[in-house]
C-alpha atoms as a PDB file:
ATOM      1  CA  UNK A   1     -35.684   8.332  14.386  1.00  0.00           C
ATOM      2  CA  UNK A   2     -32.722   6.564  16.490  1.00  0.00           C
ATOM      3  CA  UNK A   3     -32.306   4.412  13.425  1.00  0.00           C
ATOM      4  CA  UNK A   4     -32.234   6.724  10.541  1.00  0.00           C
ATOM      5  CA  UNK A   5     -29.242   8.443  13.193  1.00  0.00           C
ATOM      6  CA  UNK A   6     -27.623   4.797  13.237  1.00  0.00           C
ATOM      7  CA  UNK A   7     -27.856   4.052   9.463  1.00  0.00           C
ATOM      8  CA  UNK A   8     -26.535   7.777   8.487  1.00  0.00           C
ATOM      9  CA  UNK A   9     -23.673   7.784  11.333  1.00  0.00           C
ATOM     10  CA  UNK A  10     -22.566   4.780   9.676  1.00  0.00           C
ATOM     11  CA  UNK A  11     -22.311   6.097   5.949  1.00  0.00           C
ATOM     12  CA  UNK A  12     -20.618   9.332   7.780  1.00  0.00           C
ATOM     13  CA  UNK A  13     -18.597   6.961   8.868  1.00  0.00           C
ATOM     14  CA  UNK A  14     -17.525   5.112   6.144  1.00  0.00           C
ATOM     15  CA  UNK A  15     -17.732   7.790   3.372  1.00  0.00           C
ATOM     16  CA  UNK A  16     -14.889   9.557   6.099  1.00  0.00           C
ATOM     17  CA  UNK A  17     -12.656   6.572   6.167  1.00  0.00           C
ATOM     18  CA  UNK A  18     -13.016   6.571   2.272  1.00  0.00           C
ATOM     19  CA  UNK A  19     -11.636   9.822   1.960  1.00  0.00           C
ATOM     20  CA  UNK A  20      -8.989   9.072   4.067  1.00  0.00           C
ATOM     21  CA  UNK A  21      -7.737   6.116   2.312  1.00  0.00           C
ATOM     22  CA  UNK A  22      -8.010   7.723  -1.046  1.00  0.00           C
ATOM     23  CA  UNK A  23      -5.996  11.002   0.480  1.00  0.00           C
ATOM     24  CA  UNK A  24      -3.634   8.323   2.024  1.00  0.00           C
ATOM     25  CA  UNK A  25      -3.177   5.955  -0.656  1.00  0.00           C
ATOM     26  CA  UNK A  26      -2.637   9.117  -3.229  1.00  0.00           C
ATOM     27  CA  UNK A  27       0.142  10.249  -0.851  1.00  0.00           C
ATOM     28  CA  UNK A  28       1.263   6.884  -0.917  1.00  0.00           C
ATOM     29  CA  UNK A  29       1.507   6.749  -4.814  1.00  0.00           C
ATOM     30  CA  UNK A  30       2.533  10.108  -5.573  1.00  0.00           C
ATOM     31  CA  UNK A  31       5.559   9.868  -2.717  1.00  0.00           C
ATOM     32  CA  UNK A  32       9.281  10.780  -4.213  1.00  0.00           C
ATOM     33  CA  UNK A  33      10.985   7.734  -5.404  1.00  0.00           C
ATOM     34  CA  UNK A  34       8.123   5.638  -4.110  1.00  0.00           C
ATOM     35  CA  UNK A  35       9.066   6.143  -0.212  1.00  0.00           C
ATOM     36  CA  UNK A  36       6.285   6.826   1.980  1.00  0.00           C
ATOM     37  CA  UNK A  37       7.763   8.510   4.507  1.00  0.00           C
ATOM     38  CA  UNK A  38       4.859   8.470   7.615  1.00  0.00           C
ATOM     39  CA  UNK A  39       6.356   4.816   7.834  1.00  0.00           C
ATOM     40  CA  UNK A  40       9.957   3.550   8.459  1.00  0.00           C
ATOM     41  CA  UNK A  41      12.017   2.834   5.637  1.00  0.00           C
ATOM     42  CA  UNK A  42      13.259  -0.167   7.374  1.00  0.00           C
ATOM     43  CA  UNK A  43       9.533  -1.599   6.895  1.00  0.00           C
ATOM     44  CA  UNK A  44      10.066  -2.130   3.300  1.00  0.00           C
ATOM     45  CA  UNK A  45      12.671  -5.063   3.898  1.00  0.00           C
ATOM     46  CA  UNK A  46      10.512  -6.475   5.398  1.00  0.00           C
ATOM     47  CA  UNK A  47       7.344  -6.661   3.192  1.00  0.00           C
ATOM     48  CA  UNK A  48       6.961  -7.769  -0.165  1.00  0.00           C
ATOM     49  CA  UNK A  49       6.804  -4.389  -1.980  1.00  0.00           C
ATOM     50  CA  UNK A  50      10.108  -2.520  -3.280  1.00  0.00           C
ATOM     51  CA  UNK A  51       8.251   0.800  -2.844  1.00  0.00           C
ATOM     52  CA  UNK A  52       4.851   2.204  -1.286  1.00  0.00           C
ATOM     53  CA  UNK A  53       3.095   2.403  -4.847  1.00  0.00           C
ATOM     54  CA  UNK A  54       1.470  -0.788  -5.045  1.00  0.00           C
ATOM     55  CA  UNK A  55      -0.004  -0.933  -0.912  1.00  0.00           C
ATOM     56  CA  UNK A  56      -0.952   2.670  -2.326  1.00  0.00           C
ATOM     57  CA  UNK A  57      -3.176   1.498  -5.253  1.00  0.00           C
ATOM     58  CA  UNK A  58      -4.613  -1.452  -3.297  1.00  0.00           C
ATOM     59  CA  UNK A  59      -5.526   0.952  -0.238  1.00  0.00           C
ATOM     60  CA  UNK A  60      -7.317   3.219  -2.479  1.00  0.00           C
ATOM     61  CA  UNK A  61      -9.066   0.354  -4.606  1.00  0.00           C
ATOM     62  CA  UNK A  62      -9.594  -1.617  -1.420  1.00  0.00           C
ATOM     63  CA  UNK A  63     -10.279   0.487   1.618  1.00  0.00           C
ATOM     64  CA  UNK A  64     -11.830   3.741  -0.582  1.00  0.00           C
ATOM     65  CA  UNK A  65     -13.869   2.201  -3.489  1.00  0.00           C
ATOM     66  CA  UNK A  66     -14.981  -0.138  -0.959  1.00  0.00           C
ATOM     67  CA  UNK A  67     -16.191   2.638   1.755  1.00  0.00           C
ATOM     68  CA  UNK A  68     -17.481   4.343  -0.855  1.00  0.00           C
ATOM     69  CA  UNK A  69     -19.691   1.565  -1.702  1.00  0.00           C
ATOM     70  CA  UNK A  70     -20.520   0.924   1.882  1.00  0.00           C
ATOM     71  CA  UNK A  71     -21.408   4.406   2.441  1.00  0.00           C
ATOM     72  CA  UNK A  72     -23.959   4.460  -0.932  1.00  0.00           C
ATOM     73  CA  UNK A  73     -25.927   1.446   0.284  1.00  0.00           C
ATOM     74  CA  UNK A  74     -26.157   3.157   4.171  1.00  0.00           C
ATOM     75  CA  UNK A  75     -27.888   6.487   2.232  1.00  0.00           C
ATOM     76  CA  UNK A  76     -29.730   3.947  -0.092  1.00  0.00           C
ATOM     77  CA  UNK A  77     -33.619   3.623   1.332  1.00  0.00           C
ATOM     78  CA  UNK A  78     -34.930   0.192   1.136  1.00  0.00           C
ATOM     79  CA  UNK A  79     -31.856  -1.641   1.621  1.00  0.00           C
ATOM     80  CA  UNK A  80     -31.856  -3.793   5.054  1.00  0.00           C
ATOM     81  CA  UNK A  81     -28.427  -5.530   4.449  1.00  0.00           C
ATOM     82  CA  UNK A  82     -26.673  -1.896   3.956  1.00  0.00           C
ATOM     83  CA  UNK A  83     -24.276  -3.096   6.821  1.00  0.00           C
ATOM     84  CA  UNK A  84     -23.274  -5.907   5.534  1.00  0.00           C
ATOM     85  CA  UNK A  85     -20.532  -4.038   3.266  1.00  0.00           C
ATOM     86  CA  UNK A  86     -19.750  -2.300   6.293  1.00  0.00           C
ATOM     87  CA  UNK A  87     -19.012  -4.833   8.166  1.00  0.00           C
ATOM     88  CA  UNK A  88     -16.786  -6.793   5.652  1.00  0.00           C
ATOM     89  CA  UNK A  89     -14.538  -3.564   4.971  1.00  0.00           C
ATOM     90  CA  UNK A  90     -14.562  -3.328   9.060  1.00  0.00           C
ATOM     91  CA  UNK A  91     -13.145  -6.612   9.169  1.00  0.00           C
ATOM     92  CA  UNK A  92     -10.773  -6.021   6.390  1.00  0.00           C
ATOM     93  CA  UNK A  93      -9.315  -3.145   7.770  1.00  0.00           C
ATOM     94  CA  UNK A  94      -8.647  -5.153  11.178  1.00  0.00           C
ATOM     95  CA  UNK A  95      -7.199  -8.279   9.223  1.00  0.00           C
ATOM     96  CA  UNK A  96      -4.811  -6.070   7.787  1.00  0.00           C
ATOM     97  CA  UNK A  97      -3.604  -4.112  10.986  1.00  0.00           C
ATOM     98  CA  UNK A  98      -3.306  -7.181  12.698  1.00  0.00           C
ATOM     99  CA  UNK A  99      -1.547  -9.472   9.560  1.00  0.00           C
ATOM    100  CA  UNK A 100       0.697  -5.673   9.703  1.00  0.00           C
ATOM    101  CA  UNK A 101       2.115  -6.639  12.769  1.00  0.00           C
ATOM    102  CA  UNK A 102       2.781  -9.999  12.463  1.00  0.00           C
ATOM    103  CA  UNK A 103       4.564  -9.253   9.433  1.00  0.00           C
ATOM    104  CA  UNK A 104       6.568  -6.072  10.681  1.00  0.00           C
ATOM    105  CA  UNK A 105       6.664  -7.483  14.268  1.00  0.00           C
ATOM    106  CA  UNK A 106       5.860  -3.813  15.846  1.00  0.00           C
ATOM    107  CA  UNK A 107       3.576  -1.743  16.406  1.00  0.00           C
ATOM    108  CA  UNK A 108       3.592   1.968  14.722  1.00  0.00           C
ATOM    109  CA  UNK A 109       0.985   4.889  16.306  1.00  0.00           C
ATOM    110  CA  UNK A 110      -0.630   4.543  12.783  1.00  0.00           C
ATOM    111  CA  UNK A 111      -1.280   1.016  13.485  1.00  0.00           C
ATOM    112  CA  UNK A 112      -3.050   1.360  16.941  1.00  0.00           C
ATOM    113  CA  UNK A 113      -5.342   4.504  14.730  1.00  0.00           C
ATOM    114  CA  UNK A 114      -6.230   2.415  12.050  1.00  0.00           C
ATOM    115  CA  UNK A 115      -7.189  -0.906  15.039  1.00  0.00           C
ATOM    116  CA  UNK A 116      -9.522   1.833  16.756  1.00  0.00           C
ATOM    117  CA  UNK A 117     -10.815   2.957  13.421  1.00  0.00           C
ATOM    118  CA  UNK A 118     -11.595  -0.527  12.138  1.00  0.00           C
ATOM    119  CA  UNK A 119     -13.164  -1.102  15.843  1.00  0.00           C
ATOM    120  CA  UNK A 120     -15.294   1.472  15.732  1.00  0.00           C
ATOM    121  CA  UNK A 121     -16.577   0.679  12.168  1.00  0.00           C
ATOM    122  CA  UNK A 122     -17.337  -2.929  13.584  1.00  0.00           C
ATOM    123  CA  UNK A 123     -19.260  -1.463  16.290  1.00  0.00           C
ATOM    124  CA  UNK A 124     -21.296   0.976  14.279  1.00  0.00           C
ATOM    125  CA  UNK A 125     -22.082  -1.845  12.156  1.00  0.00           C
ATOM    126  CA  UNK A 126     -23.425  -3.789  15.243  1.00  0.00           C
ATOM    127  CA  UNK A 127     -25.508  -0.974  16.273  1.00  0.00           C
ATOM    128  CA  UNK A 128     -27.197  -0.435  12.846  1.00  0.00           C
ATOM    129  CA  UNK A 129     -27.801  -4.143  12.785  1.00  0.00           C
ATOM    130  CA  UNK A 130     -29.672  -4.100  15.862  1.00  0.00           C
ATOM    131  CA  UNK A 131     -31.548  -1.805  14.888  1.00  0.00           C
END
């Protein structure tokens, strides 16, 4: 029973950080004039984008197809290497943060949320491969 919890707290898990990067990624797209303003305009000088529609698209194609697909194998029966996409979006997510500061050289509140959240998706991962 302890690993059917494990296996569906993980697709909770990543089916909620799904959502979140769709709902985030959409608010990055559909922001006026392309300025997402949860982060500092002075953050777009330094990064490669003139505006927050393309990280948009790529968050919700990257982070929220991918959870999505994460979460669909955890609910799938039969499948033993359901953490396995888990664990690669988990990593993903943790690249980024970290390649986020060493390209904007600070840290932001939304950038220590995101660390935990990838952290905790890495451990969840752990646990339902121990299983």
């Amino acid at each position: 029973m302890k690993e059917k919890i494990k296996i569906n707290l993980l697709g909770f898990y990543d089916l909620v950080l799904a959502l979140g990067a769709i709902y985030i990624g959409g608010m990055m797209i559909s922001s006026s004039s392309g300025i997402f303003t949860e982060y500092p305009k002075e953050w777009l000088s330094r990064v490669p984008f003139e505006n927050w529609i393309a990280p948009g698209i790529i968050t919700i194609v990257l982070f929220g197809l991918g959870n999505i697909i994460a979460a669909i194998l955890s609910f799938k029966k039969g499948n033993s290497k359901f953490w396995v996409v888990s664990a690669i979006m988990g990593g993903l997510l943790l690249i980024s943060i970290i390649a986020q500061v060493i390209v904007l050289g600070e840290w932001y509140v939304a950038t220590v949320e995101f660390l935990i959240l990838s952290i905790i998706q890495l451990c969840l991962c752990r646990a339902a491969f121990t299983r």
